[in-house]
C-alpha atoms as a PDB file:
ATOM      1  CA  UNK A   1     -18.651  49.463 -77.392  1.00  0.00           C
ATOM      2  CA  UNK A   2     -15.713  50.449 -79.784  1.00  0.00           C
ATOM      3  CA  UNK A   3     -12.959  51.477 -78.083  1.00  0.00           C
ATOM      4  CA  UNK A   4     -10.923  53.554 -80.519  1.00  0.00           C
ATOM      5  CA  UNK A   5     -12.602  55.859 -83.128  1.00  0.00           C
ATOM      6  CA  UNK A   6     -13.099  55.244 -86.483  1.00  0.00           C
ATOM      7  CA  UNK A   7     -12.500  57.497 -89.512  1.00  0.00           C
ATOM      8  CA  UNK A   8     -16.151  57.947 -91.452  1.00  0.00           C
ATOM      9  CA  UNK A   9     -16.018  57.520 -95.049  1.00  0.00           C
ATOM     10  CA  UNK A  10     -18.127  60.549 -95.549  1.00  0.00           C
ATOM     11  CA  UNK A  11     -15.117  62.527 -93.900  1.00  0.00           C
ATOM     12  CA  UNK A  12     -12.102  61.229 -95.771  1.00  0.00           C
ATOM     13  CA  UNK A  13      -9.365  63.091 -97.373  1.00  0.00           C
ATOM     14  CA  UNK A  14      -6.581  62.794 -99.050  1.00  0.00           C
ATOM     15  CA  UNK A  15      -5.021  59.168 -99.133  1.00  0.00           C
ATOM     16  CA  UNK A  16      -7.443  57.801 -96.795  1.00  0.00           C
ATOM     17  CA  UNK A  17     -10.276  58.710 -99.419  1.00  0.00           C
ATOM     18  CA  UNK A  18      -8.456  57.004-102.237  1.00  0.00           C
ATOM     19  CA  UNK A  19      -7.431  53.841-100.204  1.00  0.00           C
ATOM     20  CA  UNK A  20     -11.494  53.775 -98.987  1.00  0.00           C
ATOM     21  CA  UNK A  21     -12.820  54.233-102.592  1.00  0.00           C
ATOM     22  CA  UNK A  22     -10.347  51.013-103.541  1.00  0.00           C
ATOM     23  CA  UNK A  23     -11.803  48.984-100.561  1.00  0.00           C
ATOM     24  CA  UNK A  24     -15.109  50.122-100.951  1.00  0.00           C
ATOM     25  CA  UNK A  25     -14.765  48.787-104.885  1.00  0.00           C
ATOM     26  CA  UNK A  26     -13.347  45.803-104.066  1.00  0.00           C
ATOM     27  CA  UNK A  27     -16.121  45.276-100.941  1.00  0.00           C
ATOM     28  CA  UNK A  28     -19.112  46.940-101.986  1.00  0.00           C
ATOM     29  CA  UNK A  29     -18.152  48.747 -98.540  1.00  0.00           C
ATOM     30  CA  UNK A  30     -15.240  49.962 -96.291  1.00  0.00           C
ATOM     31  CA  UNK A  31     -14.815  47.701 -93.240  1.00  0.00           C
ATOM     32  CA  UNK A  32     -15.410  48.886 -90.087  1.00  0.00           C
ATOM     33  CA  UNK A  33     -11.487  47.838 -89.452  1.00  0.00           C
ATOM     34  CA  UNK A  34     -10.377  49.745 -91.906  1.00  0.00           C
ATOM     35  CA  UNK A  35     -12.106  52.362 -90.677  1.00  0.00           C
ATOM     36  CA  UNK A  36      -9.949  52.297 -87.411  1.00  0.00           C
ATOM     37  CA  UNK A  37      -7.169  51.242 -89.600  1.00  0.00           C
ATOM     38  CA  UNK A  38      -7.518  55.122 -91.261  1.00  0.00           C
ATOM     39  CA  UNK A  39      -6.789  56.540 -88.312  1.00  0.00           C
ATOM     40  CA  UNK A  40      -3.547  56.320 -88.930  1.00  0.00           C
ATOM     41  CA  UNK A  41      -2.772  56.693 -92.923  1.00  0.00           C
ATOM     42  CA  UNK A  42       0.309  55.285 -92.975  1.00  0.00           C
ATOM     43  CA  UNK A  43      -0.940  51.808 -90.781  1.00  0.00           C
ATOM     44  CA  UNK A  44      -3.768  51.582 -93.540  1.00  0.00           C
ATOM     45  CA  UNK A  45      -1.663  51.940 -96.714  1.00  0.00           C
ATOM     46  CA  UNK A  46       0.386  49.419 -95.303  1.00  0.00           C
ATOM     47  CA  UNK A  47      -2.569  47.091 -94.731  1.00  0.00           C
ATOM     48  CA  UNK A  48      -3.781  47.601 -98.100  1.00  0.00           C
ATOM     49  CA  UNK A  49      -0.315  46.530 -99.598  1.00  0.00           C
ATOM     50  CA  UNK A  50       0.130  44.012 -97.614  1.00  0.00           C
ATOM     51  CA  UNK A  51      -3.318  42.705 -98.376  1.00  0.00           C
ATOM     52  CA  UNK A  52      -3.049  43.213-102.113  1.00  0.00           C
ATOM     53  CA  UNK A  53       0.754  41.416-102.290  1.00  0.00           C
ATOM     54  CA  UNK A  54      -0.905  38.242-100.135  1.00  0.00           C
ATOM     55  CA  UNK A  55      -3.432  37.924-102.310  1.00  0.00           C
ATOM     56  CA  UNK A  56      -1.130  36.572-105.121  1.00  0.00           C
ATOM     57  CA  UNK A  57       0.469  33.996-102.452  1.00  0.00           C
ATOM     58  CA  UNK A  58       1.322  30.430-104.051  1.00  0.00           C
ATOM     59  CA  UNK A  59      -0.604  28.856-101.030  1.00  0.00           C
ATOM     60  CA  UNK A  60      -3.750  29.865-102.520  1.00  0.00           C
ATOM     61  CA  UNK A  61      -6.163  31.771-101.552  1.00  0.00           C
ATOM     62  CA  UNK A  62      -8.262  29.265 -99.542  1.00  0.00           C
ATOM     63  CA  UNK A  63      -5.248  28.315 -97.511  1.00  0.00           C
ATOM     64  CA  UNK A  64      -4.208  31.690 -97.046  1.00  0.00           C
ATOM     65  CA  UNK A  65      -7.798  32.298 -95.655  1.00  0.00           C
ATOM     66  CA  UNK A  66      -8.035  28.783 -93.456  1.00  0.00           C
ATOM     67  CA  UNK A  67      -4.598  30.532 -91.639  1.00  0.00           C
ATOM     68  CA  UNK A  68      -5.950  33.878 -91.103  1.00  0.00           C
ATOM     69  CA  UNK A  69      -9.273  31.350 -89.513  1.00  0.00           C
ATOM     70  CA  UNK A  70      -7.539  29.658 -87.204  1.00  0.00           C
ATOM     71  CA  UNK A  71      -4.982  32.355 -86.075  1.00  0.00           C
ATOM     72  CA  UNK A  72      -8.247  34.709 -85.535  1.00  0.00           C
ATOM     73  CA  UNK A  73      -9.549  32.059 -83.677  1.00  0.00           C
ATOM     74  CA  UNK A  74      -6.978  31.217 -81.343  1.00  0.00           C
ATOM     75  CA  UNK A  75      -6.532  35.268 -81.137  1.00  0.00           C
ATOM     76  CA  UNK A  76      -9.892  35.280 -80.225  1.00  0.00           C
ATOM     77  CA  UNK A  77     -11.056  37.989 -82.591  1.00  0.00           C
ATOM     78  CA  UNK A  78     -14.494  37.796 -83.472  1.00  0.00           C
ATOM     79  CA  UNK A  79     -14.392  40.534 -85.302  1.00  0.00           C
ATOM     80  CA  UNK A  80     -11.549  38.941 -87.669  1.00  0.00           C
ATOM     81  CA  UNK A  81     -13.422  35.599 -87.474  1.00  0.00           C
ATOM     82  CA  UNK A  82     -17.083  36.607 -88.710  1.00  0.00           C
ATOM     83  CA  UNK A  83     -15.472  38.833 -91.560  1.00  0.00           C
ATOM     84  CA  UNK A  84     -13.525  35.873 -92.721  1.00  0.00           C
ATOM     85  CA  UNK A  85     -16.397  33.299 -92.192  1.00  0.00           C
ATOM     86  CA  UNK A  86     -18.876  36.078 -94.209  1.00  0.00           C
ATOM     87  CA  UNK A  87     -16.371  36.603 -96.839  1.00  0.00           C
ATOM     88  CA  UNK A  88     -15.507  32.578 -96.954  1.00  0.00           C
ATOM     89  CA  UNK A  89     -17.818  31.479-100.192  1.00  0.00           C
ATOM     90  CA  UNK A  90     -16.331  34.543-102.400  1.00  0.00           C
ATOM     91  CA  UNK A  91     -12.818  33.104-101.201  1.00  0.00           C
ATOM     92  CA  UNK A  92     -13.499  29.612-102.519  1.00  0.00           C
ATOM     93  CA  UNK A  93     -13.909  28.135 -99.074  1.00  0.00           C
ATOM     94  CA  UNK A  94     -16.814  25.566 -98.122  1.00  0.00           C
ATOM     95  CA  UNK A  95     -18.295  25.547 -94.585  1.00  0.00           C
ATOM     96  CA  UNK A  96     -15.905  22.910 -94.319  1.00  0.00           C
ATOM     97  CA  UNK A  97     -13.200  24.069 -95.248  1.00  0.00           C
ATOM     98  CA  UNK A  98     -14.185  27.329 -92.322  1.00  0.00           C
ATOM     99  CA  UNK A  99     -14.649  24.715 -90.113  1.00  0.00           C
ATOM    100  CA  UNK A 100     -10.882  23.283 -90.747  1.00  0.00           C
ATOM    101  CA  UNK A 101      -9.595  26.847 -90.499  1.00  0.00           C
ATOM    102  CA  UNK A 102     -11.130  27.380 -87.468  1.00  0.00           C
ATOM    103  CA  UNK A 103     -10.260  24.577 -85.608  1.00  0.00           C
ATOM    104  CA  UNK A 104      -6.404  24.090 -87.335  1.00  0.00           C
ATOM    105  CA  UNK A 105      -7.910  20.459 -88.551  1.00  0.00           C
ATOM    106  CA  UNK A 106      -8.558  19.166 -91.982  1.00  0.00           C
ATOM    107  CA  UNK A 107      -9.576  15.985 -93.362  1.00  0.00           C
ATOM    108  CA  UNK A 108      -6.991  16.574 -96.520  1.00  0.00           C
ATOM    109  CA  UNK A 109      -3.402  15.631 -95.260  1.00  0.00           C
ATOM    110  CA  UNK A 110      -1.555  18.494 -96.871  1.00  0.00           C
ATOM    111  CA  UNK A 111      -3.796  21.136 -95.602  1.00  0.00           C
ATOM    112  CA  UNK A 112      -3.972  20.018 -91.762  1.00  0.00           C
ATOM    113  CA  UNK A 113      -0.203  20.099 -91.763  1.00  0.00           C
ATOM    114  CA  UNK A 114      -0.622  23.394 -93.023  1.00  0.00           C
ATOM    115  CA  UNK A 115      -2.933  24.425 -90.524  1.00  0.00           C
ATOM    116  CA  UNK A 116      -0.890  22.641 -87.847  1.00  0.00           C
ATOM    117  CA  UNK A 117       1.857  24.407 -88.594  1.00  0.00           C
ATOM    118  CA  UNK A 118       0.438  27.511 -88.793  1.00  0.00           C
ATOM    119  CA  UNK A 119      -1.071  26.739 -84.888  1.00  0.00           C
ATOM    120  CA  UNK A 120       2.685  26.235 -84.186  1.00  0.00           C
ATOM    121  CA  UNK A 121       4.339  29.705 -85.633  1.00  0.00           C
ATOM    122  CA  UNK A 122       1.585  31.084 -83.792  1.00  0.00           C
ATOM    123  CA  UNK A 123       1.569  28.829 -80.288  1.00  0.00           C
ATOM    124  CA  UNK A 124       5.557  29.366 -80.224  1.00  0.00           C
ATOM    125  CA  UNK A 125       5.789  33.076 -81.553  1.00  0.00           C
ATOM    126  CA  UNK A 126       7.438  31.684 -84.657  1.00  0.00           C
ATOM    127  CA  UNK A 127      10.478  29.147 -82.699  1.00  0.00           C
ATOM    128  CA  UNK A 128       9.019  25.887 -83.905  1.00  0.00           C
ATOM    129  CA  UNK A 129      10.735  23.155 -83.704  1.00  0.00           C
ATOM    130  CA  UNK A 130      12.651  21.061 -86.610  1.00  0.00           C
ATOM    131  CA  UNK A 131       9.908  18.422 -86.577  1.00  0.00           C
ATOM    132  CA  UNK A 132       7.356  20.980 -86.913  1.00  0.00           C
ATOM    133  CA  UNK A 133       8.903  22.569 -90.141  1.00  0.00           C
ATOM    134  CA  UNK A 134       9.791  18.851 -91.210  1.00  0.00           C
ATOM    135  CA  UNK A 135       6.350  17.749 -90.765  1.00  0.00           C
ATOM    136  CA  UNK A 136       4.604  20.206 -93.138  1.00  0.00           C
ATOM    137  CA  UNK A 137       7.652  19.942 -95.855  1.00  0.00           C
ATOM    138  CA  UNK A 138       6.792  16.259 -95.483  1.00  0.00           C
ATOM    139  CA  UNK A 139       3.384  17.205 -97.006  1.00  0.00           C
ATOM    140  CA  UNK A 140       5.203  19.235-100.005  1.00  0.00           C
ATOM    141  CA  UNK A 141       5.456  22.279 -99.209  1.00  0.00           C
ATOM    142  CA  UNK A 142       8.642  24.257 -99.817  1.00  0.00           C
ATOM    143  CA  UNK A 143      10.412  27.404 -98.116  1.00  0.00           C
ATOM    144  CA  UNK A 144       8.526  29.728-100.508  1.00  0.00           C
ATOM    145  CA  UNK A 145       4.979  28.088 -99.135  1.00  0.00           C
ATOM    146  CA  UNK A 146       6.005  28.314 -95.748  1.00  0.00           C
ATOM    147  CA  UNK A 147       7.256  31.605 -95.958  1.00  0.00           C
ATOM    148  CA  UNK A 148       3.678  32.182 -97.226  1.00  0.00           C
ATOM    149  CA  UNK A 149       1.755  30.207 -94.348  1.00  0.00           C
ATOM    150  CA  UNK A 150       4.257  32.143 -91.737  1.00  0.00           C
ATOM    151  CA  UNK A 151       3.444  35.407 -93.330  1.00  0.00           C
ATOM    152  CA  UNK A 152      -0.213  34.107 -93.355  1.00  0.00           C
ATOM    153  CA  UNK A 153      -0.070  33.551 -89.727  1.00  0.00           C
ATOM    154  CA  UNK A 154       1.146  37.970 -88.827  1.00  0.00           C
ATOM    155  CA  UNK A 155      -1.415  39.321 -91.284  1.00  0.00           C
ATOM    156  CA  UNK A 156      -3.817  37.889 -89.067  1.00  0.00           C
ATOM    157  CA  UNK A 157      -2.225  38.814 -85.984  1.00  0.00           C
ATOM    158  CA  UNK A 158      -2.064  42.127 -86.794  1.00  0.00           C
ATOM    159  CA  UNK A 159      -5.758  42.478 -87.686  1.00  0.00           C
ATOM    160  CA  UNK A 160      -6.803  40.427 -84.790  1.00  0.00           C
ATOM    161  CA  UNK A 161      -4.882  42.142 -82.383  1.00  0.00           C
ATOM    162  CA  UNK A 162      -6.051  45.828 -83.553  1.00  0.00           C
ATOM    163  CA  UNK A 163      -9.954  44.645 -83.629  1.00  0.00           C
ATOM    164  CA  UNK A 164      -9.277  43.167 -80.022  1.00  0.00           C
ATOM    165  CA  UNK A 165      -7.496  46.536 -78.895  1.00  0.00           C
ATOM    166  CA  UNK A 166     -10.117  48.721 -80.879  1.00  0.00           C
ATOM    167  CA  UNK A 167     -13.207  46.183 -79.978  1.00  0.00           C
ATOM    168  CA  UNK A 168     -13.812  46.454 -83.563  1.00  0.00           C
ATOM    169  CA  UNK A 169     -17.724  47.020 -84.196  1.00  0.00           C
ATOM    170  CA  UNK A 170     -18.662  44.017 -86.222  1.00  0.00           C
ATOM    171  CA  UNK A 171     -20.701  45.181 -89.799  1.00  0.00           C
ATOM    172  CA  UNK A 172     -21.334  41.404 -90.758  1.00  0.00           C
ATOM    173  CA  UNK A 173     -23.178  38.680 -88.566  1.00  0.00           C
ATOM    174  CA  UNK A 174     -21.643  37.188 -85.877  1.00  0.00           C
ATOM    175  CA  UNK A 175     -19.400  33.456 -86.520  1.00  0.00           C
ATOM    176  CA  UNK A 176     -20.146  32.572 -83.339  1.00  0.00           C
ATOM    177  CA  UNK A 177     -18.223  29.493 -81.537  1.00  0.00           C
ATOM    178  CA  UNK A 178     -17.604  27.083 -84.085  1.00  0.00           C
ATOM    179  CA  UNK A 179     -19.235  24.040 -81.880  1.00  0.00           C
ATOM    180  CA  UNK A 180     -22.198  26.348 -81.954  1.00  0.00           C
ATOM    181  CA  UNK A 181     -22.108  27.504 -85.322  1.00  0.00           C
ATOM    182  CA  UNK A 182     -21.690  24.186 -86.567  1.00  0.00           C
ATOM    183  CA  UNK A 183     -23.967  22.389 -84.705  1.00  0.00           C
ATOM    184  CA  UNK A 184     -26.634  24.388 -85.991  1.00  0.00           C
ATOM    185  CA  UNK A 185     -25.430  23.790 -89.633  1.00  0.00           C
ATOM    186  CA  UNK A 186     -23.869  27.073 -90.544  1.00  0.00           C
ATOM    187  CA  UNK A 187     -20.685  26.627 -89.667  1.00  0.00           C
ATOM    188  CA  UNK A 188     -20.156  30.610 -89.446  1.00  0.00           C
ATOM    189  CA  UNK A 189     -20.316  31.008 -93.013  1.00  0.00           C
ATOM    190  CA  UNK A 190     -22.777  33.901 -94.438  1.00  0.00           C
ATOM    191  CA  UNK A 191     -25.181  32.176 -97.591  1.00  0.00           C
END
Protein backbone atom coordinates (compact mmCIF):
# COMPACT_ATOMS: atom_id res chain seq x y z
CA UNK A 1 0.00 0.00 0.00
CA UNK A 2 1.27 3.60 -0.87
CA UNK A 3 2.70 5.14 1.79
CA UNK A 4 2.57 8.86 1.07
CA UNK A 5 -0.43 10.47 -0.77
CA UNK A 6 -0.63 11.39 -4.08
CA UNK A 7 -1.98 14.61 -5.66
CA UNK A 8 -5.09 13.52 -8.20
CA UNK A 9 -4.98 15.07 -11.47
CA UNK A 10 -8.62 15.84 -11.29
CA UNK A 11 -7.66 18.15 -8.22
CA UNK A 12 -4.73 20.15 -9.53
CA UNK A 13 -4.14 23.78 -9.42
CA UNK A 14 -2.05 26.15 -10.22
CA UNK A 15 1.56 24.95 -11.30
CA UNK A 16 0.91 21.47 -10.48
CA UNK A 17 -1.97 21.51 -13.20
CA UNK A 18 0.30 22.96 -15.83
CA UNK A 19 3.36 20.69 -15.03
CA UNK A 20 0.55 17.52 -15.13
CA UNK A 21 -1.01 18.70 -18.47
CA UNK A 22 2.91 18.73 -19.89
CA UNK A 23 3.48 15.15 -18.51
CA UNK A 24 0.27 13.95 -19.32
CA UNK A 25 1.12 15.24 -23.19
CA UNK A 26 4.25 13.92 -23.27
CA UNK A 27 2.84 10.35 -21.52
CA UNK A 28 -0.55 9.99 -22.61
CA UNK A 29 -0.81 10.04 -18.61
CA UNK A 30 0.65 11.53 -15.35
CA UNK A 31 2.74 8.95 -13.47
CA UNK A 32 1.75 7.79 -10.41
CA UNK A 33 5.36 9.30 -9.17
CA UNK A 34 4.67 12.35 -10.24
CA UNK A 35 1.73 12.27 -8.61
CA UNK A 36 3.59 12.02 -5.18
CA UNK A 37 6.16 14.17 -6.73
CA UNK A 38 3.13 17.12 -6.74
CA UNK A 39 2.92 17.03 -3.39
CA UNK A 40 5.37 19.23 -3.11
CA UNK A 41 5.37 21.86 -6.23
CA UNK A 42 8.56 22.96 -5.97
CA UNK A 43 10.20 18.99 -5.79
CA UNK A 44 8.09 18.41 -9.09
CA UNK A 45 9.12 21.47 -11.13
CA UNK A 46 12.44 20.54 -10.32
CA UNK A 47 11.93 16.98 -11.58
CA UNK A 48 10.44 18.15 -14.66
CA UNK A 49 13.57 20.40 -15.42
CA UNK A 50 15.77 18.18 -14.57
CA UNK A 51 14.10 15.58 -16.72
CA UNK A 52 13.65 17.86 -19.71
CA UNK A 53 17.63 19.23 -19.51
CA UNK A 54 18.76 15.21 -19.36
CA UNK A 55 16.97 14.48 -22.09
CA UNK A 56 19.35 16.45 -24.44
CA UNK A 57 22.48 14.59 -22.69
CA UNK A 58 25.41 13.71 -25.27
CA UNK A 59 25.32 10.09 -23.80
CA UNK A 60 22.23 9.45 -25.58
CA UNK A 61 19.25 8.63 -24.65
CA UNK A 62 19.60 4.81 -24.48
CA UNK A 63 22.60 5.15 -22.24
CA UNK A 64 21.08 7.64 -20.20
CA UNK A 65 18.17 5.09 -19.75
CA UNK A 66 20.57 1.73 -19.29
CA UNK A 67 22.01 4.09 -16.05
CA UNK A 68 18.79 5.03 -14.62
CA UNK A 69 18.23 0.63 -15.17
CA UNK A 70 20.83 -0.42 -13.35
CA UNK A 71 20.93 2.29 -10.57
CA UNK A 72 16.99 1.42 -10.07
CA UNK A 73 18.00 -1.91 -9.87
CA UNK A 74 20.63 -1.94 -7.45
CA UNK A 75 18.20 0.72 -5.53
CA UNK A 76 15.83 -1.82 -5.67
CA UNK A 77 12.94 0.25 -6.98
CA UNK A 78 10.51 -1.61 -8.79
CA UNK A 79 8.57 1.01 -9.27
CA UNK A 80 11.54 2.96 -11.18
CA UNK A 81 12.47 -0.35 -12.86
CA UNK A 82 9.03 -1.44 -14.57
CA UNK A 83 8.46 2.30 -15.72
CA UNK A 84 11.80 2.27 -17.37
CA UNK A 85 11.52 -1.36 -18.73
CA UNK A 86 7.66 -0.25 -20.08
CA UNK A 87 8.91 2.91 -21.47
CA UNK A 88 12.28 1.05 -22.93
CA UNK A 89 11.10 0.48 -26.84
CA UNK A 90 9.91 4.35 -27.13
CA UNK A 91 13.54 5.10 -25.68
CA UNK A 92 15.32 3.17 -28.41
CA UNK A 93 16.31 0.35 -26.10
CA UNK A 94 16.03 -3.50 -27.11
CA UNK A 95 15.24 -6.15 -24.44
CA UNK A 96 18.80 -6.39 -24.59
CA UNK A 97 19.90 -3.53 -24.18
CA UNK A 98 17.19 -3.56 -20.61
CA UNK A 99 18.81 -6.52 -19.85
CA UNK A 100 22.47 -4.72 -19.92
CA UNK A 101 20.99 -1.85 -17.92
CA UNK A 102 19.75 -3.95 -15.49
CA UNK A 103 22.45 -6.01 -14.74
CA UNK A 104 25.44 -3.06 -15.36
CA UNK A 105 26.73 -5.64 -18.29
CA UNK A 106 26.88 -5.19 -21.99
CA UNK A 107 28.20 -7.11 -24.74
CA UNK A 108 29.43 -3.61 -26.54
CA UNK A 109 32.78 -2.54 -24.81
CA UNK A 110 32.04 1.15 -24.56
CA UNK A 111 28.70 0.75 -23.03
CA UNK A 112 29.64 -1.89 -20.17
CA UNK A 113 32.32 0.52 -19.08
CA UNK A 114 29.67 2.88 -18.98
CA UNK A 115 27.48 0.86 -17.04
CA UNK A 116 30.40 -0.23 -14.84
CA UNK A 117 31.12 2.93 -14.02
CA UNK A 118 27.96 4.03 -13.35
CA UNK A 119 27.70 0.74 -10.67
CA UNK A 120 30.82 2.45 -9.21
CA UNK A 121 29.54 6.31 -8.63
CA UNK A 122 26.74 4.54 -7.24
CA UNK A 123 28.55 1.46 -5.08
CA UNK A 124 31.08 4.26 -3.70
CA UNK A 125 28.61 7.32 -3.31
CA UNK A 126 30.52 9.00 -6.12
CA UNK A 127 34.61 8.41 -4.57
CA UNK A 128 35.68 6.08 -7.33
CA UNK A 129 38.81 5.39 -7.76
CA UNK A 130 41.40 6.71 -10.59
CA UNK A 131 41.22 3.35 -12.38
CA UNK A 132 37.59 3.48 -12.37
CA UNK A 133 37.37 6.97 -14.13
CA UNK A 134 40.48 5.77 -16.29
CA UNK A 135 38.76 2.72 -17.31
CA UNK A 136 35.63 4.27 -18.89
CA UNK A 137 37.81 7.33 -20.51
CA UNK A 138 39.73 4.35 -21.90
CA UNK A 139 36.49 3.53 -23.81
CA UNK A 140 36.19 7.35 -25.11
CA UNK A 141 34.36 8.99 -23.13
CA UNK A 142 35.27 12.50 -21.98
CA UNK A 143 34.54 14.71 -18.74
CA UNK A 144 31.39 16.10 -20.43
CA UNK A 145 30.05 12.21 -20.88
CA UNK A 146 30.90 11.37 -17.55
CA UNK A 147 29.55 14.27 -16.07
CA UNK A 148 26.46 12.98 -17.95
CA UNK A 149 26.64 9.18 -16.76
CA UNK A 150 27.34 10.68 -13.01
CA UNK A 151 24.39 12.93 -13.33
CA UNK A 152 22.62 9.86 -14.89
CA UNK A 153 23.39 7.86 -11.90
CA UNK A 154 21.32 10.90 -9.02
CA UNK A 155 18.35 11.30 -11.34
CA UNK A 156 17.76 7.84 -10.65
CA UNK A 157 18.52 7.93 -7.14
CA UNK A 158 16.31 10.45 -6.48
CA UNK A 159 13.32 8.77 -8.16
CA UNK A 160 14.19 5.47 -6.74
CA UNK A 161 14.61 6.56 -3.42
CA UNK A 162 11.15 8.65 -3.30
CA UNK A 163 9.11 5.51 -4.93
CA UNK A 164 10.90 3.30 -2.18
CA UNK A 165 9.98 5.94 0.65
CA UNK A 166 6.43 6.58 -0.95
CA UNK A 167 5.99 2.65 -2.04
CA UNK A 168 5.08 4.16 -5.23
CA UNK A 169 1.81 2.36 -6.66
CA UNK A 170 3.02 0.90 -9.88
CA UNK A 171 0.46 2.06 -13.12
CA UNK A 172 2.51 -0.19 -15.64
CA UNK A 173 3.20 -4.07 -15.32
CA UNK A 174 5.55 -5.31 -13.14
CA UNK A 175 9.67 -5.88 -14.56
CA UNK A 176 9.99 -8.42 -12.34
CA UNK A 177 13.63 -9.96 -11.46
CA UNK A 178 15.52 -9.82 -14.47
CA UNK A 179 16.59 -13.77 -14.21
CA UNK A 180 12.86 -14.18 -14.19
CA UNK A 181 11.87 -11.80 -16.64
CA UNK A 182 14.34 -12.97 -18.94
CA UNK A 183 14.06 -16.39 -18.67
CA UNK A 184 10.66 -16.22 -19.74
CA UNK A 185 11.65 -14.08 -22.82
CA UNK A 186 10.47 -10.66 -21.87
CA UNK A 187 13.16 -9.35 -20.39
CA UNK A 188 10.84 -6.69 -18.46
CA UNK A 189 10.17 -4.83 -21.46
CA UNK A 190 6.29 -3.92 -22.24
CA UNK A 191 5.48 -4.97 -26.36
Amino acid sequence: MQRISSVAPASATGRVRELFDQLEQAFGAVPNTAQVMANSPAVLESFVAFANAMSGVGIGGKLHNQVKLSTSETNACEYCTSILSAVAPSAGLSADDVVAGRTASADDARTDAALKFAAAVLDTGGNVSDAQLQAVRDQGFGDAEIVEIVTSVVLGCFTNFLNNVADTELDVPAAGPVGQACASGACGVAS
